[in-house]
PDB file of N, CA and C in Angstrom:
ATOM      1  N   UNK A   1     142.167 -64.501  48.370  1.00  0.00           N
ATOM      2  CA  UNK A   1     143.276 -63.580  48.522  1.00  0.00           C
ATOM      3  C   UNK A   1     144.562 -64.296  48.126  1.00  0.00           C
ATOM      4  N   UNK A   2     145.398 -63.557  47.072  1.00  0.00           N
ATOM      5  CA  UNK A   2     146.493 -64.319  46.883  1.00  0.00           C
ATOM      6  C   UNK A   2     147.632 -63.677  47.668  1.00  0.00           C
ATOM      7  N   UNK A   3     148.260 -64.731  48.188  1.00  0.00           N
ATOM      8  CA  UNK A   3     149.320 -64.488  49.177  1.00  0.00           C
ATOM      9  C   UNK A   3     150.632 -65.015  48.627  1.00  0.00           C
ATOM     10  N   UNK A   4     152.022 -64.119  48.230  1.00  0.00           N
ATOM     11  CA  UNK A   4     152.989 -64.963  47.565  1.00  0.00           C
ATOM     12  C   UNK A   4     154.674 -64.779  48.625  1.00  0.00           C
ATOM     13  N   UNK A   5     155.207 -65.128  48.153  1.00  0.00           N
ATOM     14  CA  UNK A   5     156.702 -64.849  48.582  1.00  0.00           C
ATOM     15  C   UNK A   5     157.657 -64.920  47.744  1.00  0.00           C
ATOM     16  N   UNK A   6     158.134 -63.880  47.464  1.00  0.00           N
ATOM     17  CA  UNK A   6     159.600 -63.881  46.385  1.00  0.00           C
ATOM     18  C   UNK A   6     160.210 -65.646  46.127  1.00  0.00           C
ATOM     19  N   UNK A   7     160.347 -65.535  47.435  1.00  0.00           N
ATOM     20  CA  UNK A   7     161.601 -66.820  47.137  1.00  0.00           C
ATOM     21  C   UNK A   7     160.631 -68.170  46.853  1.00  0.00           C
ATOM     22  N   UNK A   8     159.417 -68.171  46.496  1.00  0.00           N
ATOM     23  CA  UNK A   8     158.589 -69.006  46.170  1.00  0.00           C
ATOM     24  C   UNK A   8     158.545 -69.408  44.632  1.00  0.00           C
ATOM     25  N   UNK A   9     158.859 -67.641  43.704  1.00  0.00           N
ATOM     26  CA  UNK A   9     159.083 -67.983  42.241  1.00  0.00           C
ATOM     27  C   UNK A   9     160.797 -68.324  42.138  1.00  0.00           C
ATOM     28  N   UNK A  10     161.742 -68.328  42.497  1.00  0.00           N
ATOM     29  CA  UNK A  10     162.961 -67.920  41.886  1.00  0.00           C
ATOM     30  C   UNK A  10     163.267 -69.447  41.381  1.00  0.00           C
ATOM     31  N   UNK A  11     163.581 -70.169  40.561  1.00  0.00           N
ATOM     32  CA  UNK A  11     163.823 -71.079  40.061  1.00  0.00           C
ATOM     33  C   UNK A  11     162.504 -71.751  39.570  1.00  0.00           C
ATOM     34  N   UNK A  12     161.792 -71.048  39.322  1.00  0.00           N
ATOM     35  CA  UNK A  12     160.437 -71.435  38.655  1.00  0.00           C
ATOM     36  C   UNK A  12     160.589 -71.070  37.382  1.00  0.00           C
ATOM     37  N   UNK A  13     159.165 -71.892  36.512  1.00  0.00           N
ATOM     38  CA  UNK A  13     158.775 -70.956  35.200  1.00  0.00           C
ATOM     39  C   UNK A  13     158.347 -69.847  35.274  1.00  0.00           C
ATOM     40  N   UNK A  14     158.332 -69.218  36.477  1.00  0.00           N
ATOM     41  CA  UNK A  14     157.744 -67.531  36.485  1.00  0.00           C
ATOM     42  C   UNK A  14     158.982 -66.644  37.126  1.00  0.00           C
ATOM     43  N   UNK A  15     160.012 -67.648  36.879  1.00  0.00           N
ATOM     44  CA  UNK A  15     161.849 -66.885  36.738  1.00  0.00           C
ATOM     45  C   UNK A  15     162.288 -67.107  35.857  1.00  0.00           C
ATOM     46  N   UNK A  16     161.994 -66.020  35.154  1.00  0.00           N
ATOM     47  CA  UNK A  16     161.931 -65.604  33.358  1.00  0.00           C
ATOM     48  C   UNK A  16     163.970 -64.506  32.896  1.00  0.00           C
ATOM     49  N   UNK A  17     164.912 -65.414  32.508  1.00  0.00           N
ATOM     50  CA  UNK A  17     166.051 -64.365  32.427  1.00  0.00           C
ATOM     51  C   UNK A  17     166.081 -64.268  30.945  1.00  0.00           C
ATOM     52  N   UNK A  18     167.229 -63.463  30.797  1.00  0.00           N
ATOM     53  CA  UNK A  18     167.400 -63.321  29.555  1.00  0.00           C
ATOM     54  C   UNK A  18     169.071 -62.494  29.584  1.00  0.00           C
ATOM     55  N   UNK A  19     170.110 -62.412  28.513  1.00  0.00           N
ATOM     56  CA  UNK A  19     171.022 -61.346  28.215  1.00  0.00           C
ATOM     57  C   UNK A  19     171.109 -60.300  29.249  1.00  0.00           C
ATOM     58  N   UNK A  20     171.362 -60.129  30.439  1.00  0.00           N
ATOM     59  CA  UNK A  20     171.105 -58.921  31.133  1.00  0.00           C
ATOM     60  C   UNK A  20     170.238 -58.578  32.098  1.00  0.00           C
ATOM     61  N   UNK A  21     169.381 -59.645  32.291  1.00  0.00           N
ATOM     62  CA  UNK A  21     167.971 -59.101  32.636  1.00  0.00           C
ATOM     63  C   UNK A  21     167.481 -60.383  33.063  1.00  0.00           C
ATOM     64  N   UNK A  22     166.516 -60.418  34.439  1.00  0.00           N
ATOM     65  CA  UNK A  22     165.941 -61.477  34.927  1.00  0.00           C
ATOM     66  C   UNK A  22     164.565 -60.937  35.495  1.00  0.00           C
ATOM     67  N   UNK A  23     163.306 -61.383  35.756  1.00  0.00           N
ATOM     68  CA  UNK A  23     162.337 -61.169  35.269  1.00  0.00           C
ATOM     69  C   UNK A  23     161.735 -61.912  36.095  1.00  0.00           C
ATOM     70  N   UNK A  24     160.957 -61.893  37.665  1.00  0.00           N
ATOM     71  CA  UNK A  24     159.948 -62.767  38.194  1.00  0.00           C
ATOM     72  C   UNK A  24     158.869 -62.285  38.434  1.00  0.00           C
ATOM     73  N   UNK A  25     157.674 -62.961  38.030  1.00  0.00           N
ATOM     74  CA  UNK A  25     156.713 -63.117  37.893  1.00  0.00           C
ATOM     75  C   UNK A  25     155.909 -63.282  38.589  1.00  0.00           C
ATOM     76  N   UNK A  26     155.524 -62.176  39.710  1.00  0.00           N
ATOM     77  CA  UNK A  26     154.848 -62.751  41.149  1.00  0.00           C
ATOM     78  C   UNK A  26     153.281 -63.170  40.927  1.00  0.00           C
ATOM     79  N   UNK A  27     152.825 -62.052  39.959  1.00  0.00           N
ATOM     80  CA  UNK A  27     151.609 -62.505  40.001  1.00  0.00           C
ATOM     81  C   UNK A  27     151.143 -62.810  38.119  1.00  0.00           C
ATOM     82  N   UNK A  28     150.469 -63.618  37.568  1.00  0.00           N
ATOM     83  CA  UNK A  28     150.252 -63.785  36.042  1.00  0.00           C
ATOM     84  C   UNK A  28     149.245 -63.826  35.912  1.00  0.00           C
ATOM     85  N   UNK A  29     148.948 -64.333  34.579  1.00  0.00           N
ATOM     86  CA  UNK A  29     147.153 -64.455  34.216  1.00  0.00           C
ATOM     87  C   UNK A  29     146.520 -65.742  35.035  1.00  0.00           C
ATOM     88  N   UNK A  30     147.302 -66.444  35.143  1.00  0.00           N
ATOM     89  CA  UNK A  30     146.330 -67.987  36.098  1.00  0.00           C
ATOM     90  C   UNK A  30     146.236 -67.701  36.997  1.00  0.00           C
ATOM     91  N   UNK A  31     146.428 -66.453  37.834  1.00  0.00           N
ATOM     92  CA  UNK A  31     146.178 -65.930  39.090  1.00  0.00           C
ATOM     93  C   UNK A  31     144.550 -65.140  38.983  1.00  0.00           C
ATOM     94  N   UNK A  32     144.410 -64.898  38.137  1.00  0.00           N
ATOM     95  CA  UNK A  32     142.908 -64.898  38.191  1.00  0.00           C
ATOM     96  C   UNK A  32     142.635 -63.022  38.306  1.00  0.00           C
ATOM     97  N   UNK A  33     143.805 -62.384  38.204  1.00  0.00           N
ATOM     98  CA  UNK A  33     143.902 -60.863  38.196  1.00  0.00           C
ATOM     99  C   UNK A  33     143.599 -60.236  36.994  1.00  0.00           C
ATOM    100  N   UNK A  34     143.624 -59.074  36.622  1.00  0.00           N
ATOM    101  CA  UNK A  34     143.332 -58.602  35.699  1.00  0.00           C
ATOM    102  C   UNK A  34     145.236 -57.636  34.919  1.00  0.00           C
ATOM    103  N   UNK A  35     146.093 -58.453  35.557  1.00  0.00           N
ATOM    104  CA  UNK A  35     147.057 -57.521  35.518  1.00  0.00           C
ATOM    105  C   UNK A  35     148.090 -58.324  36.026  1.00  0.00           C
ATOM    106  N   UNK A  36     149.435 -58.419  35.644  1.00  0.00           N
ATOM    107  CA  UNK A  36     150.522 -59.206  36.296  1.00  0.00           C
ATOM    108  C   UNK A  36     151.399 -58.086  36.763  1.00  0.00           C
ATOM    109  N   UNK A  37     152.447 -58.680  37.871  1.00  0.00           N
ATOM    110  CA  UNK A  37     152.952 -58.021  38.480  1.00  0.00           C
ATOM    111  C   UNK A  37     154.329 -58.794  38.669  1.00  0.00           C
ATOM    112  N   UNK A  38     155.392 -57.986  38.531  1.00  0.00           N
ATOM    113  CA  UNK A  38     156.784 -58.456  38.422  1.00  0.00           C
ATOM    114  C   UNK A  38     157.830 -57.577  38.939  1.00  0.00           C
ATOM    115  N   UNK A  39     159.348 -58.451  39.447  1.00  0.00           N
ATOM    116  CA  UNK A  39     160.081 -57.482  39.975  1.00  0.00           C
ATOM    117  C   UNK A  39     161.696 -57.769  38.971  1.00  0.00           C
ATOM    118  N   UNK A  40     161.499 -57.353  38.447  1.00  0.00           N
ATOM    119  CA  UNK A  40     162.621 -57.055  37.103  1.00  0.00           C
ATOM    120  C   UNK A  40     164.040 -56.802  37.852  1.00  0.00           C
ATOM    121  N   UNK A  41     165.473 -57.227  37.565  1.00  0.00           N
ATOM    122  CA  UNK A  41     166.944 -56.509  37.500  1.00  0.00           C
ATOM    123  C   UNK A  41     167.435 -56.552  36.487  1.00  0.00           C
ATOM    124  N   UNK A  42     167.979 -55.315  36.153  1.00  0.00           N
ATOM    125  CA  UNK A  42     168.812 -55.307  35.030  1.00  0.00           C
ATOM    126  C   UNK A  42     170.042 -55.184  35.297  1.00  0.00           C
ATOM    127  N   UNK A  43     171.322 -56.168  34.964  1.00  0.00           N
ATOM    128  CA  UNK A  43     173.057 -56.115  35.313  1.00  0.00           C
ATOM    129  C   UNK A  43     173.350 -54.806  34.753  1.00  0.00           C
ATOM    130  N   UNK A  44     174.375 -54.018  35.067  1.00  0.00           N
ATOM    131  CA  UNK A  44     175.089 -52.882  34.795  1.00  0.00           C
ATOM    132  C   UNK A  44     175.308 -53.293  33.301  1.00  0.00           C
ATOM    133  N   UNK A  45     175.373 -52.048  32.474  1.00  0.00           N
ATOM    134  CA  UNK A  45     175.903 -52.358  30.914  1.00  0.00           C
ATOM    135  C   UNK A  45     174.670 -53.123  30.574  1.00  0.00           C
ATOM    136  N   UNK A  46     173.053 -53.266  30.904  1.00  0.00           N
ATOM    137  CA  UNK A  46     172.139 -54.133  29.762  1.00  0.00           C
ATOM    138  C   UNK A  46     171.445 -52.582  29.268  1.00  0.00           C
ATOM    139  N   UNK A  47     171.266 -53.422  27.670  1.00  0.00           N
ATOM    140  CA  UNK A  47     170.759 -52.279  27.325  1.00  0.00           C
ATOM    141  C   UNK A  47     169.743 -53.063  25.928  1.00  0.00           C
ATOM    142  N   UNK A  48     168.425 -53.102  26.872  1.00  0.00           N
ATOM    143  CA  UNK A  48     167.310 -53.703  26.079  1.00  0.00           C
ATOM    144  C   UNK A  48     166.402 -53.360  25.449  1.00  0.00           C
ATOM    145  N   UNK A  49     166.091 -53.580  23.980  1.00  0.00           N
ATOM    146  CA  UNK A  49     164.397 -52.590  23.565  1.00  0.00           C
ATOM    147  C   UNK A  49     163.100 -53.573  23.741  1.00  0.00           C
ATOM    148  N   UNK A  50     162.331 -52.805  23.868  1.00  0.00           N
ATOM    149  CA  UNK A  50     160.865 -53.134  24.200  1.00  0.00           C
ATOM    150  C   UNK A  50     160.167 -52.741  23.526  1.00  0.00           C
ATOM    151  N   UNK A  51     159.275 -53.188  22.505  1.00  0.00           N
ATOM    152  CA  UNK A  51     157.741 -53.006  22.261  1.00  0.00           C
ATOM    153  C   UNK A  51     157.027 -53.958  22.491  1.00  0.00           C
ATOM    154  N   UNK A  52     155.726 -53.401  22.910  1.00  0.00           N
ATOM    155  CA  UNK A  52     154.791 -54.658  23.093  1.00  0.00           C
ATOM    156  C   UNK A  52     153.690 -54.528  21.741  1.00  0.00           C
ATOM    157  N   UNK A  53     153.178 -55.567  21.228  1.00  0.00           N
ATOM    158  CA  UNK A  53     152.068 -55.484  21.241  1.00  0.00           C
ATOM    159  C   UNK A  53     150.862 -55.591  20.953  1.00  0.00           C
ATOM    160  N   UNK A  54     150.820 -56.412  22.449  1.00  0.00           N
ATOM    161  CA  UNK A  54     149.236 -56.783  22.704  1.00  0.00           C
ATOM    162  C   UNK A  54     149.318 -56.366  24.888  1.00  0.00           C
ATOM    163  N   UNK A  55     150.537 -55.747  24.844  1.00  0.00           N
ATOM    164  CA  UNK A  55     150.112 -55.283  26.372  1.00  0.00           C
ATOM    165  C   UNK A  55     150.759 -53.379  26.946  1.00  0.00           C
ATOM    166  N   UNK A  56     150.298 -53.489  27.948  1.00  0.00           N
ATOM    167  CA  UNK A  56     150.345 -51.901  28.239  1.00  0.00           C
ATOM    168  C   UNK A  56     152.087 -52.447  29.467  1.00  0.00           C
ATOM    169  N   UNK A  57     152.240 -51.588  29.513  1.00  0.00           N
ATOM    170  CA  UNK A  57     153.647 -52.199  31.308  1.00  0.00           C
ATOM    171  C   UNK A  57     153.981 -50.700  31.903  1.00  0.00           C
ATOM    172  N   UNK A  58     153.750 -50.556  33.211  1.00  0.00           N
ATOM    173  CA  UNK A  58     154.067 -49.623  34.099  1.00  0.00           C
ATOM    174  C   UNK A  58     155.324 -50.035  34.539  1.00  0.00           C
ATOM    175  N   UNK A  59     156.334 -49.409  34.888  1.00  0.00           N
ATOM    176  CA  UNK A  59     157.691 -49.493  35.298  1.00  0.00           C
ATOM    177  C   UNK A  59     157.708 -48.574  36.659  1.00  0.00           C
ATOM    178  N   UNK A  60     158.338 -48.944  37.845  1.00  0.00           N
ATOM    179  CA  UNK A  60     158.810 -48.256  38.903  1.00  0.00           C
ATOM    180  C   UNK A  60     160.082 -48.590  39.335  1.00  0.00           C
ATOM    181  N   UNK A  61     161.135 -47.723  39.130  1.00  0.00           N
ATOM    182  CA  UNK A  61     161.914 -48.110  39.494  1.00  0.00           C
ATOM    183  C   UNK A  61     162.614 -47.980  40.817  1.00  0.00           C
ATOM    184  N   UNK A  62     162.819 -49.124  41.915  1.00  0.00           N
ATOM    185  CA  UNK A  62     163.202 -49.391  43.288  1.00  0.00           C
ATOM    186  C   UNK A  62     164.404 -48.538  43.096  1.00  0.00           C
ATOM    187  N   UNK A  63     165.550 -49.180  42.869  1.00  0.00           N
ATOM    188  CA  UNK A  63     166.904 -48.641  43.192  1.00  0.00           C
ATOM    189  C   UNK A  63     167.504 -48.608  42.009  1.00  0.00           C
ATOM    190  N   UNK A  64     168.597 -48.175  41.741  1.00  0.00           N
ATOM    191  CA  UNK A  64     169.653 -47.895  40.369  1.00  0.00           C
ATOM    192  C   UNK A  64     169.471 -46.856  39.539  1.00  0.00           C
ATOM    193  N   UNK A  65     170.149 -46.077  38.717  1.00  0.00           N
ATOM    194  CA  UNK A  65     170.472 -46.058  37.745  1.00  0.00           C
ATOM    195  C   UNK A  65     170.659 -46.158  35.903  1.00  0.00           C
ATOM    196  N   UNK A  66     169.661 -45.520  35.280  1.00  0.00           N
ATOM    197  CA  UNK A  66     169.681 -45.895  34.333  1.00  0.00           C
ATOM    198  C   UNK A  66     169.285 -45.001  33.149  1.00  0.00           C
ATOM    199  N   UNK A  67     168.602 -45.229  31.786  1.00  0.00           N
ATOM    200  CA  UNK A  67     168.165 -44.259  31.078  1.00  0.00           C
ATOM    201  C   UNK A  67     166.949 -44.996  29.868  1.00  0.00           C
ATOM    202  N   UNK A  68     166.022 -43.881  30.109  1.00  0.00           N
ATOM    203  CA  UNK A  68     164.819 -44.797  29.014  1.00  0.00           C
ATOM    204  C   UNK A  68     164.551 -43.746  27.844  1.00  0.00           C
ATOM    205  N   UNK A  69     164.747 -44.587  26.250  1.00  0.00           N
ATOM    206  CA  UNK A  69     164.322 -43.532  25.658  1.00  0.00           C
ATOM    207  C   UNK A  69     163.330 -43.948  24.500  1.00  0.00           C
ATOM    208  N   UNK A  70     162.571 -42.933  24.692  1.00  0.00           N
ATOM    209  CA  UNK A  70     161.367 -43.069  23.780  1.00  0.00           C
ATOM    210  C   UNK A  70     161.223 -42.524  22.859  1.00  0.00           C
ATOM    211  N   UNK A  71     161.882 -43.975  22.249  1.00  0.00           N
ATOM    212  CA  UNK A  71     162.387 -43.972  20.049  1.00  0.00           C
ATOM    213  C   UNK A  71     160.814 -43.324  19.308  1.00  0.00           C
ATOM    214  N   UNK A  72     160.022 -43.184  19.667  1.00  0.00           N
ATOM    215  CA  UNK A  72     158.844 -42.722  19.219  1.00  0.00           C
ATOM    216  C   UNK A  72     158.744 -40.915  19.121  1.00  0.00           C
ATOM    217  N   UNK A  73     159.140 -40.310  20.518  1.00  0.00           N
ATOM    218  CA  UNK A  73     159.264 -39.038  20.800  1.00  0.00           C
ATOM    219  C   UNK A  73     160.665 -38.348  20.705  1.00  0.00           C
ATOM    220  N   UNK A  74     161.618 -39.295  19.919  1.00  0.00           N
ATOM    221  CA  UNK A  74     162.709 -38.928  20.319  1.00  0.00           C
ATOM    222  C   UNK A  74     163.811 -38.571  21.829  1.00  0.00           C
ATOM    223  N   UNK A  75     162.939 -38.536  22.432  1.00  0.00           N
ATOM    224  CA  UNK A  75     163.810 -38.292  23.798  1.00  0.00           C
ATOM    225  C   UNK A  75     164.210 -39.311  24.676  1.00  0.00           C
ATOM    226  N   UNK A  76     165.176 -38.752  25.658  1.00  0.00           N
ATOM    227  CA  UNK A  76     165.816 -39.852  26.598  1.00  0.00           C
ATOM    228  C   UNK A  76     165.845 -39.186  28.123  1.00  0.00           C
ATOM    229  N   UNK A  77     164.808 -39.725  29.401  1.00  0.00           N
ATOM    230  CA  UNK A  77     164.755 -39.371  29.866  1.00  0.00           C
ATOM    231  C   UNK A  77     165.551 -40.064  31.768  1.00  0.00           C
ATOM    232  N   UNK A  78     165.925 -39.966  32.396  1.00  0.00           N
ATOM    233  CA  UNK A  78     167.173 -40.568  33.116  1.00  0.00           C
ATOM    234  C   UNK A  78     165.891 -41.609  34.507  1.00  0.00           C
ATOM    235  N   UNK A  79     166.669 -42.470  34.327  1.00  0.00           N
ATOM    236  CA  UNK A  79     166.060 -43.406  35.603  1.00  0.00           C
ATOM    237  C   UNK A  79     166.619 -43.743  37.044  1.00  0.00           C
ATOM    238  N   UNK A  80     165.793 -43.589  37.895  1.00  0.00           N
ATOM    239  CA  UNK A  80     166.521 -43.592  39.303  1.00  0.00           C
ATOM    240  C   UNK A  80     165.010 -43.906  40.291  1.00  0.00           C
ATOM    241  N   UNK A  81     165.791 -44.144  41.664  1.00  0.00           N
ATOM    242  CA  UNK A  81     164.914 -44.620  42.924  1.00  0.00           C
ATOM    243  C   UNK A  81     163.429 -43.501  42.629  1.00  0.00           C
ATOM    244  N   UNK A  82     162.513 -43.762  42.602  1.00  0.00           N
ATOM    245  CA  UNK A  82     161.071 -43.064  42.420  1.00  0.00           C
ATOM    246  C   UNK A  82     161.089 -42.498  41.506  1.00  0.00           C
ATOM    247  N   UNK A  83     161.209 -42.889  40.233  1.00  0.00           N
ATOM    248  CA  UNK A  83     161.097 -42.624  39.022  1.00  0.00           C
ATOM    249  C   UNK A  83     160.192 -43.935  37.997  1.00  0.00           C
ATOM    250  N   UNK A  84     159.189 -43.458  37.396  1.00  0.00           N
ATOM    251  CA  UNK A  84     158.161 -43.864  36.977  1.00  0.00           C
ATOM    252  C   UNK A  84     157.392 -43.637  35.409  1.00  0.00           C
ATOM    253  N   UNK A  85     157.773 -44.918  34.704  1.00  0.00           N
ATOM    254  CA  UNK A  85     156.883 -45.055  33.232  1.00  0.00           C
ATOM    255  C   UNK A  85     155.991 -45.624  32.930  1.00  0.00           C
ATOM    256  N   UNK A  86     155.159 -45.473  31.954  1.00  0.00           N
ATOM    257  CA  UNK A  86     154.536 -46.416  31.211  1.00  0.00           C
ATOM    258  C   UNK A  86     154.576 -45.913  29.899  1.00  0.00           C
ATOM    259  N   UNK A  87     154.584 -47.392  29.067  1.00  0.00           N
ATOM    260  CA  UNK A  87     154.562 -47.658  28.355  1.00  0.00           C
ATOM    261  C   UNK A  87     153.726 -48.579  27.278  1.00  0.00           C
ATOM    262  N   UNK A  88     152.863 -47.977  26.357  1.00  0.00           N
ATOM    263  CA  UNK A  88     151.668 -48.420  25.747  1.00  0.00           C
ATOM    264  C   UNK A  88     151.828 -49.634  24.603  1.00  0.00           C
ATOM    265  N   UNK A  89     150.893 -49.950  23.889  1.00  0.00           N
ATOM    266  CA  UNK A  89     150.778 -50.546  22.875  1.00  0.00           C
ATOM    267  C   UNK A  89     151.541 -49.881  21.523  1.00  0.00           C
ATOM    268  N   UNK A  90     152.457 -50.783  20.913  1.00  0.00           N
ATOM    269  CA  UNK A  90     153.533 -50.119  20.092  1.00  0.00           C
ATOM    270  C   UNK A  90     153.985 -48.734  20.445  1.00  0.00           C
ATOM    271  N   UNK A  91     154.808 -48.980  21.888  1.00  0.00           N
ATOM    272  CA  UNK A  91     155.261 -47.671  21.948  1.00  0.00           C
ATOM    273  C   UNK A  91     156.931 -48.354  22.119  1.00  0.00           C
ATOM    274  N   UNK A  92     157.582 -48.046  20.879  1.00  0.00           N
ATOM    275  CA  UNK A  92     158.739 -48.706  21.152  1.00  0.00           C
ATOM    276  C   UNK A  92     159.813 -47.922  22.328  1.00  0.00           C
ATOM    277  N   UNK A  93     160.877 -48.646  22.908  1.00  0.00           N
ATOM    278  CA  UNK A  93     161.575 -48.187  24.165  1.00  0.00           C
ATOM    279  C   UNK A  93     163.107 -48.440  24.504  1.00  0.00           C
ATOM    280  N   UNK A  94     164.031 -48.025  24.675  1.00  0.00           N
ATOM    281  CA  UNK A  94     165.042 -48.728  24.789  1.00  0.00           C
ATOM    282  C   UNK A  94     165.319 -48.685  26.209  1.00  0.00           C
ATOM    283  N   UNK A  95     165.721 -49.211  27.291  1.00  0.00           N
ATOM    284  CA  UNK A  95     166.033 -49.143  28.488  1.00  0.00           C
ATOM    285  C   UNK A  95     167.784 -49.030  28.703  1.00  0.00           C
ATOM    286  N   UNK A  96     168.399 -48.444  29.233  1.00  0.00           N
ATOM    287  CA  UNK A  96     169.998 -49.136  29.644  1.00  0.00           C
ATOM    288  C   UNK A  96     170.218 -48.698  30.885  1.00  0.00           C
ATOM    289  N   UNK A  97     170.795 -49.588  31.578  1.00  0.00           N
ATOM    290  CA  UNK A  97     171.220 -49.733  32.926  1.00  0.00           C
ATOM    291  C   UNK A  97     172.545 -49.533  33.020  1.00  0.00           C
ATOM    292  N   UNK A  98     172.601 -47.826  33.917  1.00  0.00           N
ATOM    293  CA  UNK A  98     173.608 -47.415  33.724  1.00  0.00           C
ATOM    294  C   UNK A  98     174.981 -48.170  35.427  1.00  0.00           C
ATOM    295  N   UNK A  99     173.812 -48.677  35.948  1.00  0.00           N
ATOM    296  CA  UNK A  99     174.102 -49.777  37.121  1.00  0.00           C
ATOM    297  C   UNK A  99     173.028 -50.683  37.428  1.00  0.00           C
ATOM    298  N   UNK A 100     173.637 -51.732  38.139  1.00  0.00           N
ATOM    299  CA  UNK A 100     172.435 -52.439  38.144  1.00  0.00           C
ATOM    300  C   UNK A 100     171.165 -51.809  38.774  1.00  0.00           C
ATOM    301  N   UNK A 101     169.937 -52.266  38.666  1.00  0.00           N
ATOM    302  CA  UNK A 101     168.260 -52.152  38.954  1.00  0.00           C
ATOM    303  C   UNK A 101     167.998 -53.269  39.329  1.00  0.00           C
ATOM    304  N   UNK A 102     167.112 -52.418  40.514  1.00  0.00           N
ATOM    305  CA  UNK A 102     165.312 -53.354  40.404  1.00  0.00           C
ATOM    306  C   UNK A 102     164.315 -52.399  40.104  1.00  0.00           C
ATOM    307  N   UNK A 103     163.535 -52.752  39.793  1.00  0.00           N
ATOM    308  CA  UNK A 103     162.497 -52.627  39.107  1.00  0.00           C
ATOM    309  C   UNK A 103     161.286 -53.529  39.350  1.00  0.00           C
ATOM    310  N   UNK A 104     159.865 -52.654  39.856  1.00  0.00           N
ATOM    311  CA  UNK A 104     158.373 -53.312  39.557  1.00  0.00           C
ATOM    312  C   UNK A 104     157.589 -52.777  38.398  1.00  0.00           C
ATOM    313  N   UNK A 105     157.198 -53.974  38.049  1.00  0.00           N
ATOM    314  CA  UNK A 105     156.783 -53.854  36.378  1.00  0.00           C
ATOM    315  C   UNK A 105     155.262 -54.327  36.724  1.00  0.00           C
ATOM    316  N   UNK A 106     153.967 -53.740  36.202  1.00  0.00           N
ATOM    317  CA  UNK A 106     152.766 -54.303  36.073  1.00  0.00           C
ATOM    318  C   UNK A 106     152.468 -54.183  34.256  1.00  0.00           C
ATOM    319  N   UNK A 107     151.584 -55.058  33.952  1.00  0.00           N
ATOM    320  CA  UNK A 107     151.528 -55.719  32.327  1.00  0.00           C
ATOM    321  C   UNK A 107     150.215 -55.508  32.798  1.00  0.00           C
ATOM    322  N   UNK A 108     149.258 -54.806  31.667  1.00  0.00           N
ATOM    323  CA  UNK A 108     147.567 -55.105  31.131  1.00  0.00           C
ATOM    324  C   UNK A 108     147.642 -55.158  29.641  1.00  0.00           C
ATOM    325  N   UNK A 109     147.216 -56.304  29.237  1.00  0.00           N
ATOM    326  CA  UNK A 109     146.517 -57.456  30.266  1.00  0.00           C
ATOM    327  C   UNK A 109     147.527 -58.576  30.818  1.00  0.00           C
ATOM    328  N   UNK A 110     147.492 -59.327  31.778  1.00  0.00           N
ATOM    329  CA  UNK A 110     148.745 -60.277  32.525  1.00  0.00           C
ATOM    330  C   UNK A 110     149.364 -60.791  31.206  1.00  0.00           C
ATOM    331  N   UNK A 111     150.746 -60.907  31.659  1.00  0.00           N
ATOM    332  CA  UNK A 111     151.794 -62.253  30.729  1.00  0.00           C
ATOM    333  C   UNK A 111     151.196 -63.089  31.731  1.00  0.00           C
ATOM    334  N   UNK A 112     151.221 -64.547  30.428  1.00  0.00           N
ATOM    335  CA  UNK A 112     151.535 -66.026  31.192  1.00  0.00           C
ATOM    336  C   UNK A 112     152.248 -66.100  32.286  1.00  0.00           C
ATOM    337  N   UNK A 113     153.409 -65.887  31.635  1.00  0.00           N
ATOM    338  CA  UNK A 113     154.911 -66.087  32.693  1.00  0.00           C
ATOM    339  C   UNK A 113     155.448 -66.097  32.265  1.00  0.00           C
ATOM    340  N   UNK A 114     155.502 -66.983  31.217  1.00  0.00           N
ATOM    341  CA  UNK A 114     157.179 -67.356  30.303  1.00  0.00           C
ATOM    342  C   UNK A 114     157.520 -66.411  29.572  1.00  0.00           C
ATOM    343  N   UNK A 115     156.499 -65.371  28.943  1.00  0.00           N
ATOM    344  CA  UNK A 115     157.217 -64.586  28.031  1.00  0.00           C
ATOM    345  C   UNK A 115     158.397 -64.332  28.149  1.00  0.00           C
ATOM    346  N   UNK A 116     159.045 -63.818  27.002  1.00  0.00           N
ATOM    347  CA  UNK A 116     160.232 -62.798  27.463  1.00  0.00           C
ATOM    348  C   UNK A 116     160.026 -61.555  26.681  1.00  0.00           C
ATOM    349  N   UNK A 117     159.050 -61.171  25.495  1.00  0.00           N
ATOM    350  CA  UNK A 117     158.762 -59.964  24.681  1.00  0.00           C
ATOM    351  C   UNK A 117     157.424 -60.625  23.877  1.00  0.00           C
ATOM    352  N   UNK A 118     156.542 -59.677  23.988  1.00  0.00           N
ATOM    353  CA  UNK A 118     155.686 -59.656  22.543  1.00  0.00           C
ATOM    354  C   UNK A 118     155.779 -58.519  21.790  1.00  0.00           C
TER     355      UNK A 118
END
């Protein structure tokens, strides 16, 4: 049984930032799961694109504010507390945080850790 604690990754290699955006890594592939699991913030004003691909990522978003649009379908649909995506293999995405977020993110199949995009 894996047992973790937030404040166990934060200054680790599985505290992944970037431009806007910081990225920990509770659970990865050396955890022996079939799936990683992460708790994402995005600062007010980030506004990041995403494609993956070689992985799938479910998005839930905890608290904030924001807007996701899916450059594929054309549309832009608004993000807030219990609001919920996924997002496939080359499905490109833009995210912007219209205040700051958190966010839980699950990846199939797991990131390492370090990523920051495939």
């Amino acid at each position: 049984m894996l047992i973790r604690h937030l404040d166990e990754i934060s200054g680790t290699e599985r505290d992944v930032q970037g431009p806007g955006w910081r990225s920990r890594r509770l659970v990865v592939a050396e955890d022996g799961l079939k799936y990683s699991f992460h708790l994402t913030t995005l600062e007010e004003g980030a506004r990041l694109r995403f494609e993956y691909r070689d992985h799938r990522e479910t998005v839930y978003c905890i608290e904030g504010e924001g807007v996701i649009e899916d450059l594929a379908a054309g549309r832009k649909v608004e993000l807030g507390p219990g609001r919920l995506y996924s997002a496939g293999i080359a499905e490109p995405h833009i995210i912007t945080a219209n205040t700051p977020m958190s966010l839980a993110c699950v990846f199939d199949p797991p990131l390492q850790g370090t990523e920051e995009a495939d």
